[in-house]
Structures are given as structure tokens and as C-alpha cells.
C-alpha atoms as a PDB file:
ATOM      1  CA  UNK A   1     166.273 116.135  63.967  1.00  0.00           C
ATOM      2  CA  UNK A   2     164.887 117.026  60.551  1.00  0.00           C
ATOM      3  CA  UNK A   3     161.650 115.244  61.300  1.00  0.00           C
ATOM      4  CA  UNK A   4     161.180 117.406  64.318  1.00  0.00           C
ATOM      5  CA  UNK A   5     162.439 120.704  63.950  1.00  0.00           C
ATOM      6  CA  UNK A   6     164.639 120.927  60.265  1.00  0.00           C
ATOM      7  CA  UNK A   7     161.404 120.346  57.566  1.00  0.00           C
ATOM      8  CA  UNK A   8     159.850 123.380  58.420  1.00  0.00           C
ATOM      9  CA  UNK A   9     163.209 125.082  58.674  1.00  0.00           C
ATOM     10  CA  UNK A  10     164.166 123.656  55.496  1.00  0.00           C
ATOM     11  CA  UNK A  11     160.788 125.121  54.220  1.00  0.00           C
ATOM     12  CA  UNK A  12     160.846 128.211  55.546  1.00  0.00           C
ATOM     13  CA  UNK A  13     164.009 129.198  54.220  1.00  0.00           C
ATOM     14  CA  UNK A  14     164.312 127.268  51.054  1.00  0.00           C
ATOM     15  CA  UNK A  15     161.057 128.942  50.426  1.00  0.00           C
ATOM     16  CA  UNK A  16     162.224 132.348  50.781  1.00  0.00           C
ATOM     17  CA  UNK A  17     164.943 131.819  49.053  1.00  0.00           C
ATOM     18  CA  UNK A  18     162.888 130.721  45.937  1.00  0.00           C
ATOM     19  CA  UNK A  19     160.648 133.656  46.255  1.00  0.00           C
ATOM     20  CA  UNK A  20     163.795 135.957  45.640  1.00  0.00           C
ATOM     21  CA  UNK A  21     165.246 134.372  43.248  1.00  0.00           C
ATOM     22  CA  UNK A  22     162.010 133.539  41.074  1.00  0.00           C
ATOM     23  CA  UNK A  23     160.496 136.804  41.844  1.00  0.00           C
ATOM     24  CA  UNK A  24     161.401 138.379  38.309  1.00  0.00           C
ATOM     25  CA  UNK A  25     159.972 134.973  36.420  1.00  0.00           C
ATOM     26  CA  UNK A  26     157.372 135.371  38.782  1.00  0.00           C
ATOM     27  CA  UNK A  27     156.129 138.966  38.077  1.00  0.00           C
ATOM     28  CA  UNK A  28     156.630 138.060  34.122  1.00  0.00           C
ATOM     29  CA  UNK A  29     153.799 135.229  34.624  1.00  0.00           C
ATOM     30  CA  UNK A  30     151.554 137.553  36.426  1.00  0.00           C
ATOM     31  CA  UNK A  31     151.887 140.651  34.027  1.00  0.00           C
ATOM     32  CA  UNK A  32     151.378 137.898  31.069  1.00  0.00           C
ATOM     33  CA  UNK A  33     148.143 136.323  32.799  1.00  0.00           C
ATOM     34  CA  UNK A  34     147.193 140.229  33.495  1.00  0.00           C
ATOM     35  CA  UNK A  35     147.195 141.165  29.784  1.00  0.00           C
ATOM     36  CA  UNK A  36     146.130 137.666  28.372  1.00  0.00           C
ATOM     37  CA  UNK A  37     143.076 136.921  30.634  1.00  0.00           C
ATOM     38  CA  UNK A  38     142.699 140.610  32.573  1.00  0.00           C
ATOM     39  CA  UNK A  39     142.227 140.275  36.276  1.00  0.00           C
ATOM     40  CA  UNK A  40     142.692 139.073  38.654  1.00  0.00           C
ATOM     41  CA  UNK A  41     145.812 137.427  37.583  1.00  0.00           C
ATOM     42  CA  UNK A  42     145.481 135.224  41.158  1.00  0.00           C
ATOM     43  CA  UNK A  43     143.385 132.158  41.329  1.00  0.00           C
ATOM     44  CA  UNK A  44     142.652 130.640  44.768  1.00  0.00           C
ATOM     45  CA  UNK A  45     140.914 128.226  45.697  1.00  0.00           C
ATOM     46  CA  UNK A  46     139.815 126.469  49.364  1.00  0.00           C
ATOM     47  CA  UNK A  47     142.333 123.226  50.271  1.00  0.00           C
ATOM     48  CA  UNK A  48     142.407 120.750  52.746  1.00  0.00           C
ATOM     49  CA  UNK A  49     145.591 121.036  55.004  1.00  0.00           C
ATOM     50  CA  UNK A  50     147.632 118.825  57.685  1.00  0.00           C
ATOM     51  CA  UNK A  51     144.475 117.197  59.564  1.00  0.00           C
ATOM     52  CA  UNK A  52     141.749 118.593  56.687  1.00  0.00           C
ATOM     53  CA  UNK A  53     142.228 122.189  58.064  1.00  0.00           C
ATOM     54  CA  UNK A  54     140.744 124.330  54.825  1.00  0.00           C
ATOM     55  CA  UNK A  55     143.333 126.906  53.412  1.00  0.00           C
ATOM     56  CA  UNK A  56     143.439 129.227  50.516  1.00  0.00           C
ATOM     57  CA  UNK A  57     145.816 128.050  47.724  1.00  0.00           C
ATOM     58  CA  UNK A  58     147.218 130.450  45.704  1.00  0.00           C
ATOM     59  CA  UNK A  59     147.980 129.922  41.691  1.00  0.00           C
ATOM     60  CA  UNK A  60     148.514 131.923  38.829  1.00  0.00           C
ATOM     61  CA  UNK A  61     145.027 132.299  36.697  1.00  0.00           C
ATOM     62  CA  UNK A  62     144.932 129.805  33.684  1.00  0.00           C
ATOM     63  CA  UNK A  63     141.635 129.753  32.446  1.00  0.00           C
ATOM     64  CA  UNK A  64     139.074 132.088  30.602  1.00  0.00           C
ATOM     65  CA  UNK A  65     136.002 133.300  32.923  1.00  0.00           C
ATOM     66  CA  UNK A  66     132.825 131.920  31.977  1.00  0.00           C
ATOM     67  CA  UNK A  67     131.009 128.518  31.868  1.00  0.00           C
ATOM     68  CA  UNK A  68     132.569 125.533  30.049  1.00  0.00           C
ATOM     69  CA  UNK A  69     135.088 122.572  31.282  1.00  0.00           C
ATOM     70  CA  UNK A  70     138.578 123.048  32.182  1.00  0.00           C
ATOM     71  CA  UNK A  71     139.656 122.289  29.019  1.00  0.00           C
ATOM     72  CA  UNK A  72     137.750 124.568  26.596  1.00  0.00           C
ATOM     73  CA  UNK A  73     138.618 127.150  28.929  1.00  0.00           C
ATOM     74  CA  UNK A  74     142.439 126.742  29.206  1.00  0.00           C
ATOM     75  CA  UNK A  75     144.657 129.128  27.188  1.00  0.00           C
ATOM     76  CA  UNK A  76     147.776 128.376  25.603  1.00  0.00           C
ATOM     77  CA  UNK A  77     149.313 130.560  28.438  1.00  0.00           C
ATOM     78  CA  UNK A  78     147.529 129.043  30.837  1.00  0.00           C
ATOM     79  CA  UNK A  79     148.878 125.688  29.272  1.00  0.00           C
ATOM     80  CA  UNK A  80     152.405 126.686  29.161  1.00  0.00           C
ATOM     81  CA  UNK A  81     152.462 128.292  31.934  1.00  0.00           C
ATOM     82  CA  UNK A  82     150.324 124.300  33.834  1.00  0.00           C
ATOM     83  CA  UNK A  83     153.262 122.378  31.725  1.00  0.00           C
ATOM     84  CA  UNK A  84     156.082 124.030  33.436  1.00  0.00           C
ATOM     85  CA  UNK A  85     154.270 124.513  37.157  1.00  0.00           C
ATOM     86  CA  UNK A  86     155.000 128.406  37.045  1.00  0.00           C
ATOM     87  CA  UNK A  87     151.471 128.739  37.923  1.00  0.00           C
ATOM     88  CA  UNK A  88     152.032 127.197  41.362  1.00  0.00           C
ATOM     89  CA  UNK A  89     155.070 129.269  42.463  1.00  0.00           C
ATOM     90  CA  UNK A  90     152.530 131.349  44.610  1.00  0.00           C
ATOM     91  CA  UNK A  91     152.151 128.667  46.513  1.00  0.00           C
ATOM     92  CA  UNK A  92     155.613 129.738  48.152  1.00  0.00           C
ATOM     93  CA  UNK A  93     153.857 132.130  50.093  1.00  0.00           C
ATOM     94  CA  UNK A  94     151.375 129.121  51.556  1.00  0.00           C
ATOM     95  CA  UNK A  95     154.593 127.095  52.492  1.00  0.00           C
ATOM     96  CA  UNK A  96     155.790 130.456  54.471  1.00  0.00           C
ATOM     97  CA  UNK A  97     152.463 130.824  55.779  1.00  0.00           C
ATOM     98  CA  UNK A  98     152.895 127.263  56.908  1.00  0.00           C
ATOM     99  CA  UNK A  99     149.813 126.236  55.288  1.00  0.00           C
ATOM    100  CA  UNK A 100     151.895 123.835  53.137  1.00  0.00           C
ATOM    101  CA  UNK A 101     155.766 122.312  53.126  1.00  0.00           C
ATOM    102  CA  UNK A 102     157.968 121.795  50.053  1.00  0.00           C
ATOM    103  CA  UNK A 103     157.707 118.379  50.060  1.00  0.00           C
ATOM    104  CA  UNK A 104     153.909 116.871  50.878  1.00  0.00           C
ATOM    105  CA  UNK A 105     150.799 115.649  49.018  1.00  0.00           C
ATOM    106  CA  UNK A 106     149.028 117.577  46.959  1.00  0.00           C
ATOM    107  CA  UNK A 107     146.477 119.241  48.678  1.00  0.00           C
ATOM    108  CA  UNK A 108     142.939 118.452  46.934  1.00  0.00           C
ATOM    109  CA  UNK A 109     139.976 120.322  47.581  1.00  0.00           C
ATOM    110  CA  UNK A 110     137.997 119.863  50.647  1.00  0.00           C
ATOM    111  CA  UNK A 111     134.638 117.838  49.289  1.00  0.00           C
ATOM    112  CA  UNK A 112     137.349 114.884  48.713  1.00  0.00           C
ATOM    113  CA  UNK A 113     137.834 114.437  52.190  1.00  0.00           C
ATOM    114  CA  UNK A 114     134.461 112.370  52.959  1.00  0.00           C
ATOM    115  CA  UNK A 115     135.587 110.493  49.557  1.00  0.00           C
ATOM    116  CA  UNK A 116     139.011 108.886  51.061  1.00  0.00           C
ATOM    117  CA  UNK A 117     139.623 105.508  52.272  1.00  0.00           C
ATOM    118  CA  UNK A 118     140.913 105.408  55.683  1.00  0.00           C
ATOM    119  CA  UNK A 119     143.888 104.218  54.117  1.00  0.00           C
ATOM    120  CA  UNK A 120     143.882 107.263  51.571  1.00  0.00           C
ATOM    121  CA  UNK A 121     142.802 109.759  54.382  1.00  0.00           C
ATOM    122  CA  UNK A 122     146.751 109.475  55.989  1.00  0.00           C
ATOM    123  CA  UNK A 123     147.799 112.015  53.148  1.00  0.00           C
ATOM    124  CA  UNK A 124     146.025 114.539  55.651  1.00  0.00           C
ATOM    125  CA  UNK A 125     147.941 113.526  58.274  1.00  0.00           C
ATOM    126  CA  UNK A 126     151.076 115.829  56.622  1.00  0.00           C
ATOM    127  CA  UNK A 127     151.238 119.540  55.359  1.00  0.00           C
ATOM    128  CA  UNK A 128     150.300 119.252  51.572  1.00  0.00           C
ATOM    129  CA  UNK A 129     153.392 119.778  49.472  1.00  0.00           C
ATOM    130  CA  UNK A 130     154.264 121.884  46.070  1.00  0.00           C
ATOM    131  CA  UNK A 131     156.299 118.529  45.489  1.00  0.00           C
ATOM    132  CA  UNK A 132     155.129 114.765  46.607  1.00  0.00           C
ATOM    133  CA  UNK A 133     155.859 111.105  46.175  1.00  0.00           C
ATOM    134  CA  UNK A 134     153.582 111.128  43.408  1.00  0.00           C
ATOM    135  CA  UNK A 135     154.248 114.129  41.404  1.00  0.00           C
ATOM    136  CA  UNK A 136     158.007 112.422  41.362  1.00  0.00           C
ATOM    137  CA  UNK A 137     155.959 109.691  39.737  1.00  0.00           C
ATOM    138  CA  UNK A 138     154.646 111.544  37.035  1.00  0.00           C
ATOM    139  CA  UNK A 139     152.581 114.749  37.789  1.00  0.00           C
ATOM    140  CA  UNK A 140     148.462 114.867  36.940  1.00  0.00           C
ATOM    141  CA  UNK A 141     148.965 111.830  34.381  1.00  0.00           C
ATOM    142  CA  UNK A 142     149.349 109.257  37.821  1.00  0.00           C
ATOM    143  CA  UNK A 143     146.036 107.514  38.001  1.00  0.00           C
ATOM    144  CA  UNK A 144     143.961 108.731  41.590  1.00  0.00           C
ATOM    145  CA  UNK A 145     144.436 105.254  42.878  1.00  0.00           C
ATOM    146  CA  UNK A 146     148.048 105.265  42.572  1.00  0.00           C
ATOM    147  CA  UNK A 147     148.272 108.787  43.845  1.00  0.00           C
ATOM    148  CA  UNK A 148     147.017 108.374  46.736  1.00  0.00           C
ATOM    149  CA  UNK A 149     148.601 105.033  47.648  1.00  0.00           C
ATOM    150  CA  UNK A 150     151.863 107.448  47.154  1.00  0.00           C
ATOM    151  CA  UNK A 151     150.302 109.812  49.069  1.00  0.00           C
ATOM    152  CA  UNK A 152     149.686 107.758  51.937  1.00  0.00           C
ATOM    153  CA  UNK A 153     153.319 106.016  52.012  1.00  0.00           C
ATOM    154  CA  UNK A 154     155.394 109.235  51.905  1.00  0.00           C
ATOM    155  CA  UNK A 155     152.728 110.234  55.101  1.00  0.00           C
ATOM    156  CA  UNK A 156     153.177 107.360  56.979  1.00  0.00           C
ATOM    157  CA  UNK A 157     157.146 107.216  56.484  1.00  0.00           C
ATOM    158  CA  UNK A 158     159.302 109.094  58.436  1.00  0.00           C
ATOM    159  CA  UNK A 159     160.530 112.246  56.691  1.00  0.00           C
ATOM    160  CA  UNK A 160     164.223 112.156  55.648  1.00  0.00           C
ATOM    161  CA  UNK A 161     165.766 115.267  54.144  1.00  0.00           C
ATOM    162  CA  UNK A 162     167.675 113.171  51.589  1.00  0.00           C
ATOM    163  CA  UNK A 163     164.453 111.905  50.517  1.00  0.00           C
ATOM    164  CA  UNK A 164     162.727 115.164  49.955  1.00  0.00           C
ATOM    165  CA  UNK A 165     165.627 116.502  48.108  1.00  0.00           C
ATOM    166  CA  UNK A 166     165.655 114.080  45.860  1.00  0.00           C
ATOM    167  CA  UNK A 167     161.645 114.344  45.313  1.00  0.00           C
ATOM    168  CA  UNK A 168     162.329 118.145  45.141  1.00  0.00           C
ATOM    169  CA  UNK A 169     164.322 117.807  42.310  1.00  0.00           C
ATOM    170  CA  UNK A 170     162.534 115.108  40.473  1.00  0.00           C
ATOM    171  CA  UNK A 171     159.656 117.081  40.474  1.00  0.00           C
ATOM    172  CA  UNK A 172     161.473 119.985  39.110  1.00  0.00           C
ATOM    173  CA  UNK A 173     162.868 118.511  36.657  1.00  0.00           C
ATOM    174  CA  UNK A 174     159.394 116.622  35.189  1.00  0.00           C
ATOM    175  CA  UNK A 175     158.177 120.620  35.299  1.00  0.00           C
ATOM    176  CA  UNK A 176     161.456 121.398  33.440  1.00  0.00           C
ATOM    177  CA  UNK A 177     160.880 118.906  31.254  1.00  0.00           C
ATOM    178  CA  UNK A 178     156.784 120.056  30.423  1.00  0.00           C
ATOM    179  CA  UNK A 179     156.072 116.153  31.341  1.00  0.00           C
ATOM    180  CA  UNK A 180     152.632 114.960  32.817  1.00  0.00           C
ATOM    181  CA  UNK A 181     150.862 118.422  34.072  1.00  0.00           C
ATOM    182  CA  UNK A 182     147.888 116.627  32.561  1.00  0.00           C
ATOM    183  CA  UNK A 183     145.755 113.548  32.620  1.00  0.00           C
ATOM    184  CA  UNK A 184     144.582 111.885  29.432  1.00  0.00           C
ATOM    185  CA  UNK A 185     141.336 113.998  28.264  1.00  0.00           C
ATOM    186  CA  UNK A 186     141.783 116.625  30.722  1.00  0.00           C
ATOM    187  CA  UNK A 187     142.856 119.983  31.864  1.00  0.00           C
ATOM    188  CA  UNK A 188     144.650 118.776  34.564  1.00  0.00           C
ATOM    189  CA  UNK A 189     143.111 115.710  36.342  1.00  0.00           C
ATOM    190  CA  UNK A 190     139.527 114.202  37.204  1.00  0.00           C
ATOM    191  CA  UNK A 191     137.259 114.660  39.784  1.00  0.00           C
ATOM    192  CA  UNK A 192     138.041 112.281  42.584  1.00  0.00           C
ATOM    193  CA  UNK A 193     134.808 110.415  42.908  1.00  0.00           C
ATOM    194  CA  UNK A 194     135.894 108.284  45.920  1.00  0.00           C
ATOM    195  CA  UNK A 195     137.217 104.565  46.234  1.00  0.00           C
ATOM    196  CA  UNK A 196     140.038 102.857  45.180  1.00  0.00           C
ATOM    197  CA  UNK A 197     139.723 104.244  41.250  1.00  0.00           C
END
């Protein structure tokens, strides 16, 4: 029943839910991004959906304008703000919108798609997620190979509500905790180049 009908339920309402009850931590982030990096205080960004579908994904703004990496770029707001994941709370509103689920991969940008094995291309085969298999595992500091091997398994299982529960809260409490919202060297993780890196 939950694979059929009850995960987008579960996401619809769990989702709302979170939106009024984070609202006020929320609106703090925003009005801090607003007078630390000006506007807008929304960064978004094209995403590859359930079958590749592009979307807009919404996040709170992190970095600087201008040229430079990630990394020079990045704010100690914006890195607070990465550590905990209050930057992607907007992404709520994609999980009403039904762009995304609770529980799914990540979704990457769209370039990666041609990059995938057919055996890492099954992550598209889901709604991307605010929480996956292998942000439970340990957030951006998961290597891309292992990622998307996570990727594909929690895609080609069937989904369980016990299961995503349980990811749910893993993943919140790695955010919780400030653990792994970056990979060695980075501002958050490589580019993907393609393969089984």
C-alpha cells in the first residue's frame, strides 16, 4: 500500500507539516542570507527528476557572487548554514510540488545524466529525495562510486515506510550532528566525471 499510494501521501503531508513548523527557522536563514550576501537569498538550480525530467531546485544562497570555486566563495553562513542542511529546507516546497519525495536520491544536475552507468542511471528511475540511502551513509563525504551504488539499491528495492523513516531520521540526525556536508577539499562534493569513480 505505501509503495503505491502512502509515499507520496507520506510526502505530501509530512512535508507540510515541516514547512509549518520550520517556517520561523526558515525565515531566520533567509533574512540572515538577505543581509550577509544581499539578494536574492534563493539559489536554484536545474535537476534531473524521476525519469531525468529537469526541475528547479530550490536552496538557500551560500556563496558570494562572482568568479572563483565553491570554496573561496562559501561564507561562514553559507557553511553553517551547508553543515546543518538548513539551506535545503526549500526543497519542501519541490517535494509538495512533487518534483521530489522525502526519501530519494539526490537529485544531481542534468549534464550527469549522459555520465551514468546503466547500472547508476536506476537512481532516475525514483523521485530524488531531501534524504537517501547514501546521505544515511554519510552526506557529501561518500565517495561518487559508492553513492551511486546506494543510489541505485534504494531505487531498485521496493519502498518500505519503515525503511524511509529510519533513513529520514538518520539523515537528520548526521545534519544535527554538522557531520559530512562536505567532501575532502571541497565545498560540497566533485564534479561527477562519469564511470565507476
Amino acid at each position: 500500500m505505501y509503495a503505491r499510494f502512502g509515499k507520496r501521501a507520506c510526502d505530501i503531508l509530512l512535508a507540510a507539516l515541516l514547512l509549518a513548523l520550520l517556517a520561523p527557522l526558515i525565515g531566520a536563514a533567509a533574512l540572515a542570507v538577505r543581509l550577509a550576501l544581499g539578494p536574492p537569498v534563493l539559489f536554484r538550480q536545474e535537476r534531473a527528476g524521476r525519469g531525468g525530467a529537469p526541475f528547479t531546485l530550490l536552496k538557500l544562497r551560500t556563496l558570494r557572487e562572482g568568479p572563483g570555486e565553491d570554496a573561496a566563495r562559501m561564507t561562514p553562513l553559507g557553511r553553517f548554514l551547508r553543515a546543518v542542511a538548513v539551506d535545503e529546507l526549500p526543497q519542501l516546497v519541490n517535494v509538495l510540488r512533487g518534483e521530489m519525495s522525502l526519501v530519494g536520491p539526490r537529485p544531481l544536475p542534468c549534464r550527469y545524466i549522459a555520465r551514468y552507468s546503466p547500472r547508476q542511471a536506476l537512481r532516475l528511475a525514483v523521485r530524488p529525495g531531501l534524504a537517501g540511502l547514501a546521505q544515511a551513509a554519510g552526506r557529501n563525504a561518500v565517495p561518487w562510486a559508492e553513492r551511486l551504488e546506494l543510489d541505485a539499491r534504494y531505487a531498485e528495492a521496493p519502498p518500505r515506510l519503515r525503511r524511509d523513516a529510519a533513513l529520514l531520521l538518520r539523515c537528520a540526525a548526521l545534519a544535527l550532528a554538522a557531520r559530512g556536508a562536505t567532501a575532502p577539499g571541497h565545498a560540497s562534493m566533485p564534479e561527477f566525471a562519469g564511470g565507476e569513480e
